[in-house]
N, C-alpha and C. Protein backbone atom coordinates (compact mmCIF):
# COMPACT_ATOMS: atom_id res chain seq x y z
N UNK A 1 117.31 -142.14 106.75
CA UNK A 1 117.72 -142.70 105.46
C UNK A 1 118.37 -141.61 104.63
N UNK A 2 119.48 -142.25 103.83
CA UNK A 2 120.18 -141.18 103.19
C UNK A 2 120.77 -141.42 101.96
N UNK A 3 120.56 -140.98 100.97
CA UNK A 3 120.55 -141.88 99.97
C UNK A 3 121.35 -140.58 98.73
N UNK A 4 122.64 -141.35 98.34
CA UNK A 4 123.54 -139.61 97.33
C UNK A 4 123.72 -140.57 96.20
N UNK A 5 123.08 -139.94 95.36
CA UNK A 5 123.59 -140.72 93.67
C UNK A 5 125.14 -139.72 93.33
N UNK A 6 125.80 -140.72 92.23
CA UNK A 6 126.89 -139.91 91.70
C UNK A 6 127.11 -140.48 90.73
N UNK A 7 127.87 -139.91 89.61
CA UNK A 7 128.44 -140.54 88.61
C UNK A 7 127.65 -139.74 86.93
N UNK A 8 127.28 -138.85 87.34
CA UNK A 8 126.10 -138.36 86.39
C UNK A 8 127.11 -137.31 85.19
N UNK A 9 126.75 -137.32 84.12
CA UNK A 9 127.50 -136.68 83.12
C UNK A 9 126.65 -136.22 81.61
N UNK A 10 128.08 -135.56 81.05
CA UNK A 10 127.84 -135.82 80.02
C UNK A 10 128.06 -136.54 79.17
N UNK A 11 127.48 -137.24 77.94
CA UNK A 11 128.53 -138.33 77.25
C UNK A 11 127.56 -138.27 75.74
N UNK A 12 128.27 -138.73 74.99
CA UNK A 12 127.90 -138.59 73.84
C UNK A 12 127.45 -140.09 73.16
N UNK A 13 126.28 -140.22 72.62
CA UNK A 13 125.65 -141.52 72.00
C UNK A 13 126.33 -142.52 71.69
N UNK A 14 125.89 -143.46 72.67
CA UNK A 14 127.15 -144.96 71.73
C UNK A 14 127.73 -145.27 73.53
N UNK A 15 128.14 -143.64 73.95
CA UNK A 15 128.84 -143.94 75.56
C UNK A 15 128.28 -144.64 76.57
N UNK A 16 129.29 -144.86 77.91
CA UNK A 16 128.66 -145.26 78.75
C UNK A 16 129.05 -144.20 80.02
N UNK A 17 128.40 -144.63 81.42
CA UNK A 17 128.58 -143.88 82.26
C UNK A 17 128.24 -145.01 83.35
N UNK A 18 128.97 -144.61 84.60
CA UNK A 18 128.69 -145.95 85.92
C UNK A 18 128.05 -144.78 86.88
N UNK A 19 126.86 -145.06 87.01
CA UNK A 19 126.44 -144.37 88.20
C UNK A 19 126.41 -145.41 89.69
N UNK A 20 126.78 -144.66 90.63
CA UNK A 20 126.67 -144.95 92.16
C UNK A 20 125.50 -144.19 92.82
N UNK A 21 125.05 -144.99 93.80
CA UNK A 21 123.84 -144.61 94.89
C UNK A 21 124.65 -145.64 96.23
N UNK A 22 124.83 -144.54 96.96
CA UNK A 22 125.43 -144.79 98.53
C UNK A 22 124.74 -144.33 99.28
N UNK A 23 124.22 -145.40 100.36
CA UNK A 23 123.32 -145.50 101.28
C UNK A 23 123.26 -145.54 102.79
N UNK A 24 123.14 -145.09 103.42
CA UNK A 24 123.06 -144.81 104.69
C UNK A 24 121.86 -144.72 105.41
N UNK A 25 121.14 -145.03 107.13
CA UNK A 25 120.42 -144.86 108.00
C UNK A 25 119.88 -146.05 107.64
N UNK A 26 119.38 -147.21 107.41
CA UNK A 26 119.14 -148.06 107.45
C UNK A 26 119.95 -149.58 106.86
N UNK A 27 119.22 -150.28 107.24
CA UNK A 27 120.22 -151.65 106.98
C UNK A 27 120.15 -151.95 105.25
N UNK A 28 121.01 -151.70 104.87
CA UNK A 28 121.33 -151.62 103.17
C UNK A 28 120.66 -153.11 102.83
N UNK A 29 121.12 -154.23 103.35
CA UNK A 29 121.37 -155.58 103.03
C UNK A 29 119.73 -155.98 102.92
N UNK A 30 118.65 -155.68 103.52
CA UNK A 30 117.32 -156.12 104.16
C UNK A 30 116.68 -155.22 103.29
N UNK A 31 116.88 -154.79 102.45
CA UNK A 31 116.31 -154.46 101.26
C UNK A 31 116.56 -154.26 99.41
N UNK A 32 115.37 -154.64 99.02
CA UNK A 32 115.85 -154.44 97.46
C UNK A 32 115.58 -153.21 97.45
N UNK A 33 116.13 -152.51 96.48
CA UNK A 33 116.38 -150.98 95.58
C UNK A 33 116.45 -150.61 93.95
N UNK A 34 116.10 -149.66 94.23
CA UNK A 34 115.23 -149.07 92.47
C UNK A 34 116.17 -147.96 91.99
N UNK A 35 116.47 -147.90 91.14
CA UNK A 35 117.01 -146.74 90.39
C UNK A 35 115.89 -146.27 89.62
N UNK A 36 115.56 -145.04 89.47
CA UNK A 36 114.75 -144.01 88.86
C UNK A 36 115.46 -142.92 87.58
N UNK A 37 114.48 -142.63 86.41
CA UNK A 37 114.97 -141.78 85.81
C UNK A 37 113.74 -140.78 85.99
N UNK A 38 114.09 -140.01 85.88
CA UNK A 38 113.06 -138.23 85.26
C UNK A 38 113.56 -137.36 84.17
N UNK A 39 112.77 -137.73 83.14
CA UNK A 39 113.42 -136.67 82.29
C UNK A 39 112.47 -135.62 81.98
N UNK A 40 112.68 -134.90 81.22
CA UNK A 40 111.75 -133.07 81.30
C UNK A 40 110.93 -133.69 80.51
N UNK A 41 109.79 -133.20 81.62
CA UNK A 41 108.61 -132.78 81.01
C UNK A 41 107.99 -134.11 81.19
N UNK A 42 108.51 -135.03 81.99
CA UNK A 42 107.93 -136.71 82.16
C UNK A 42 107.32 -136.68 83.42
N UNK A 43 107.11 -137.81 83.75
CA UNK A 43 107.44 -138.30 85.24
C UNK A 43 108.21 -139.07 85.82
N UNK A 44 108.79 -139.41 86.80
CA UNK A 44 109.72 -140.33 87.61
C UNK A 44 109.40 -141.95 87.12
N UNK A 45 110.45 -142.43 86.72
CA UNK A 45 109.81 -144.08 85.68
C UNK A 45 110.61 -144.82 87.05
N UNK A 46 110.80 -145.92 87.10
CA UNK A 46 111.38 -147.50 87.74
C UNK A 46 111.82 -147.51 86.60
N UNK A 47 113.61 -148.02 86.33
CA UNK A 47 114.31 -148.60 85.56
C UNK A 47 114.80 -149.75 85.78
N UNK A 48 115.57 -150.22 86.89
CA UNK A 48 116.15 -151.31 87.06
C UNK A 48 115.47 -151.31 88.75
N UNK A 49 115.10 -152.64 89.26
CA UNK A 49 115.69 -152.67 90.41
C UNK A 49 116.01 -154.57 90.85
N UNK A 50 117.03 -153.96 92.43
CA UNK A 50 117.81 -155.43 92.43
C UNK A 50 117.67 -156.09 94.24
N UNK A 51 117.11 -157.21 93.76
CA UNK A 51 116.69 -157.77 94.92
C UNK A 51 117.94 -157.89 96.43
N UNK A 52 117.78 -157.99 97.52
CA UNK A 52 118.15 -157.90 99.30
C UNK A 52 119.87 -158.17 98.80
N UNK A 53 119.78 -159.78 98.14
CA UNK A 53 121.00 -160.04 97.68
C UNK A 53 121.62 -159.68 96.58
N UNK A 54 120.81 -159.43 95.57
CA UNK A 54 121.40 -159.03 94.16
C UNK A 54 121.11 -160.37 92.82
N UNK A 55 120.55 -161.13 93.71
CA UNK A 55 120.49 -161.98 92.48
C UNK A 55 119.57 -161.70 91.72
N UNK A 56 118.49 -161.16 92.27
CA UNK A 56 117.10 -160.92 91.49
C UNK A 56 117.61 -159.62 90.53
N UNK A 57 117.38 -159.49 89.57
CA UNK A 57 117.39 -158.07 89.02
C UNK A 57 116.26 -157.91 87.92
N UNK A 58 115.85 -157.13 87.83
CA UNK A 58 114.43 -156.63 86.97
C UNK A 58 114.33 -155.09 86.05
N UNK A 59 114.33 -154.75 84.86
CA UNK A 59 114.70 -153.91 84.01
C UNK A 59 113.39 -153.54 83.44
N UNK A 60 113.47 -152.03 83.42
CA UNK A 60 112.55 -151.69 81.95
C UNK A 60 112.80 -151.73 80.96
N UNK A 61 111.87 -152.35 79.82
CA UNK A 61 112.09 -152.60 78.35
C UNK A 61 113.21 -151.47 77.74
N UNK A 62 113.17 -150.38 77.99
CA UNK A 62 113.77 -149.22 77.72
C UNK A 62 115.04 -149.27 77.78
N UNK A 63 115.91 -149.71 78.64
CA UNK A 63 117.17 -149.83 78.99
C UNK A 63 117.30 -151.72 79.22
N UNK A 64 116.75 -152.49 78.88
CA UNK A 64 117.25 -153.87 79.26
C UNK A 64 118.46 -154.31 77.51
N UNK A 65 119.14 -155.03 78.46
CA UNK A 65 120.31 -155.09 77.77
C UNK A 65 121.27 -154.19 77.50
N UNK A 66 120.54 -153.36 77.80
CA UNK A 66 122.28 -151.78 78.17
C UNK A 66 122.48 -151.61 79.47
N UNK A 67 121.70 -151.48 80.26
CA UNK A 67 122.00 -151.08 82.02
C UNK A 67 122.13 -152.28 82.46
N UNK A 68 122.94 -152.07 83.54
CA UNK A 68 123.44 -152.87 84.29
C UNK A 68 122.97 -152.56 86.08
N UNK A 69 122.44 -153.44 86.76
CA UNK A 69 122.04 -152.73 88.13
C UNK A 69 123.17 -153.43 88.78
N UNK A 70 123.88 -153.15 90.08
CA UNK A 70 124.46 -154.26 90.70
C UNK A 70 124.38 -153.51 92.29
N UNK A 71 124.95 -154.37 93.31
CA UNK A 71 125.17 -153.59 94.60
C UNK A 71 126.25 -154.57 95.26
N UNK A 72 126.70 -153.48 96.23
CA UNK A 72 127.83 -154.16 97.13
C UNK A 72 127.46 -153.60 98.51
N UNK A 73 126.94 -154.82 99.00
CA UNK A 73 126.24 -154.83 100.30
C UNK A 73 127.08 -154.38 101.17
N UNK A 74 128.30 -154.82 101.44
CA UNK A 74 129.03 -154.51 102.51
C UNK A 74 129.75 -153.22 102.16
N UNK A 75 129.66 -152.05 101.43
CA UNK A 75 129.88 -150.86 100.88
C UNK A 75 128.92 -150.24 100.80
N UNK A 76 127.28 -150.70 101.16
CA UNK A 76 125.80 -149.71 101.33
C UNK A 76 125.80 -149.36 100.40
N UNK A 77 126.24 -149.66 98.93
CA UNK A 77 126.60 -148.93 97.76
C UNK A 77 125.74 -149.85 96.50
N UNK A 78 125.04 -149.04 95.42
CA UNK A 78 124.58 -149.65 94.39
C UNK A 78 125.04 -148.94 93.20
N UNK A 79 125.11 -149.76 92.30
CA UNK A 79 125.71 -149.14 90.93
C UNK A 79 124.62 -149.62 89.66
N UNK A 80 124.43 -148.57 88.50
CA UNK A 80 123.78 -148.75 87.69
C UNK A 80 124.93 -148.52 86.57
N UNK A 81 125.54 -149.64 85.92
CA UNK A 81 126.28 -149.39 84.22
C UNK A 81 125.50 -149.13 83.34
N UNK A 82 125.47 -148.20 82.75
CA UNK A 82 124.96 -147.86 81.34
C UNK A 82 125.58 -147.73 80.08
N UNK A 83 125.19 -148.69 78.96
CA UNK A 83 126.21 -148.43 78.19
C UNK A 83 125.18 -148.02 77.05
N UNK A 84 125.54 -148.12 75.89
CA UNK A 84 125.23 -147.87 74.64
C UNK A 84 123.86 -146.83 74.97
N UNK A 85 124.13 -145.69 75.28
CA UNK A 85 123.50 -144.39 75.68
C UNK A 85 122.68 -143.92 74.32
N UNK A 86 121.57 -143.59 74.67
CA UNK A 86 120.72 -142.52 74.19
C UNK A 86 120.20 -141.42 73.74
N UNK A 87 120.02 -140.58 73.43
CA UNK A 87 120.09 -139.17 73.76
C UNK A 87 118.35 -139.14 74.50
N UNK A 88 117.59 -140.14 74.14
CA UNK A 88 116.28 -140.11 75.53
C UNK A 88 116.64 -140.86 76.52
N UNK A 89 117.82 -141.25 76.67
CA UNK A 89 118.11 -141.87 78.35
C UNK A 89 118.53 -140.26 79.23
N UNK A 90 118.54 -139.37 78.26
CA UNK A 90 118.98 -137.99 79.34
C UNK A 90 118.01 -137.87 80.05
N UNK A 91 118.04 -137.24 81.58
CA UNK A 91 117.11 -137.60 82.60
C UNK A 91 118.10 -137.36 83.67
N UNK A 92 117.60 -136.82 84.89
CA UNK A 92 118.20 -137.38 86.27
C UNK A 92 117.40 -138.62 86.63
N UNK A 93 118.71 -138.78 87.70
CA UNK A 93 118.68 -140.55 87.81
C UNK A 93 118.66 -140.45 89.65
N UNK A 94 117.76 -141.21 89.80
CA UNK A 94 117.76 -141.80 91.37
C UNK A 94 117.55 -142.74 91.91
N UNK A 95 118.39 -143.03 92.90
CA UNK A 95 117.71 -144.07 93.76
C UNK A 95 116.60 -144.06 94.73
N UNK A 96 115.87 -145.01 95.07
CA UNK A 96 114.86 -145.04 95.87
C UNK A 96 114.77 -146.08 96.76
N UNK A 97 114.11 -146.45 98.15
CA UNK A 97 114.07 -146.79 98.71
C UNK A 97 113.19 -146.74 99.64
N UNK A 98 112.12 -147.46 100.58
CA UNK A 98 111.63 -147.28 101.08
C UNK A 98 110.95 -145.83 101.08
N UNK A 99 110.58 -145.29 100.14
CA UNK A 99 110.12 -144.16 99.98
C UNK A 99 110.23 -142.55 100.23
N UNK A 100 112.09 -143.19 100.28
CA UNK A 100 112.95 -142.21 99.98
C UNK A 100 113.98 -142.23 98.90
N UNK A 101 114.36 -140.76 98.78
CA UNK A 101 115.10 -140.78 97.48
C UNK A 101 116.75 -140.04 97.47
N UNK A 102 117.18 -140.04 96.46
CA UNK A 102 118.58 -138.99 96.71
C UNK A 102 118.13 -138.02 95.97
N UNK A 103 119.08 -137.09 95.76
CA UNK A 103 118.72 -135.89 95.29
C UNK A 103 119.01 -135.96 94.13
N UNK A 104 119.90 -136.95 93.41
CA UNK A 104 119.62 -137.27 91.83
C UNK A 104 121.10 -136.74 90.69
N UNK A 105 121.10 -137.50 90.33
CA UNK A 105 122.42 -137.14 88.99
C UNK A 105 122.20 -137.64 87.74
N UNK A 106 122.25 -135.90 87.22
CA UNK A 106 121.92 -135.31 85.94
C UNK A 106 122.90 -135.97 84.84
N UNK A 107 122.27 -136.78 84.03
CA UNK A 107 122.79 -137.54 82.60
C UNK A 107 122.21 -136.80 81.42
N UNK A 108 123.20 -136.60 80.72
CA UNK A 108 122.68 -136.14 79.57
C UNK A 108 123.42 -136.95 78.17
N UNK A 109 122.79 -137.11 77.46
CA UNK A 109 123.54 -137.59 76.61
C UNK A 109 123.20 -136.89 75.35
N UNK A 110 124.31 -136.90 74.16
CA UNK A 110 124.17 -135.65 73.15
C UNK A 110 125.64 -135.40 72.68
N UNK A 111 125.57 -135.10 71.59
CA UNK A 111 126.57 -135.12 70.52
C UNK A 111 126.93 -133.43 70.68
């Protein structure tokens, strides 16, 4: 399993940012998937995750109604939109899966 987030930045309050998680070694489609944040000095939270097909989707209070989860099965690829940013949504961000992870992209947000 192989799992690379991207899309991670800087951006300033109010912004948005599209993160990607592209997936590899197993069958993308035959499972739902989680995006993760960590920010300093926390622990690893569940933010969004989106069911085999995508219809199901499920949010933490924290980000519902700004993030966006989606995936494109036949691209092994998942995307998280974030809009109307934070300066406590800064955090690296990951995907997860079967109890693996990527190595994570660093969001910061800040004026």
């Amino acid at each position: 399993v192989q799992l690379v987030e991207s899309g991670g930045g800087l951006v300033q309050p109010g912004g948005s940012l599209r993160l990607s998680c592209a997936a590899s070694g197993f069958t993308f489609s035959s499972y739902a998937i989680t995006w993760y944040r960590q920010a300093p000095g926390k622990e690893r939270e569940p933010i969004a995750t989106i069911s085999r097909s995508g219809g199901t989707t499920n949010y933490a209070d924290s980000v519902k109604g700004r993030f966006t989860i989606s995936r494109d099965n036949a691209k092994s690829t998942m995307y998280l939109q974030m809009n109307s940013l934070k300066p406590e949504d800064t955090a690296v961000y990951y995907c997860g899966v079967l109890g693996y992870w990527g190595q994570g992209t660093q969001v910061t947000v800040s004026s």
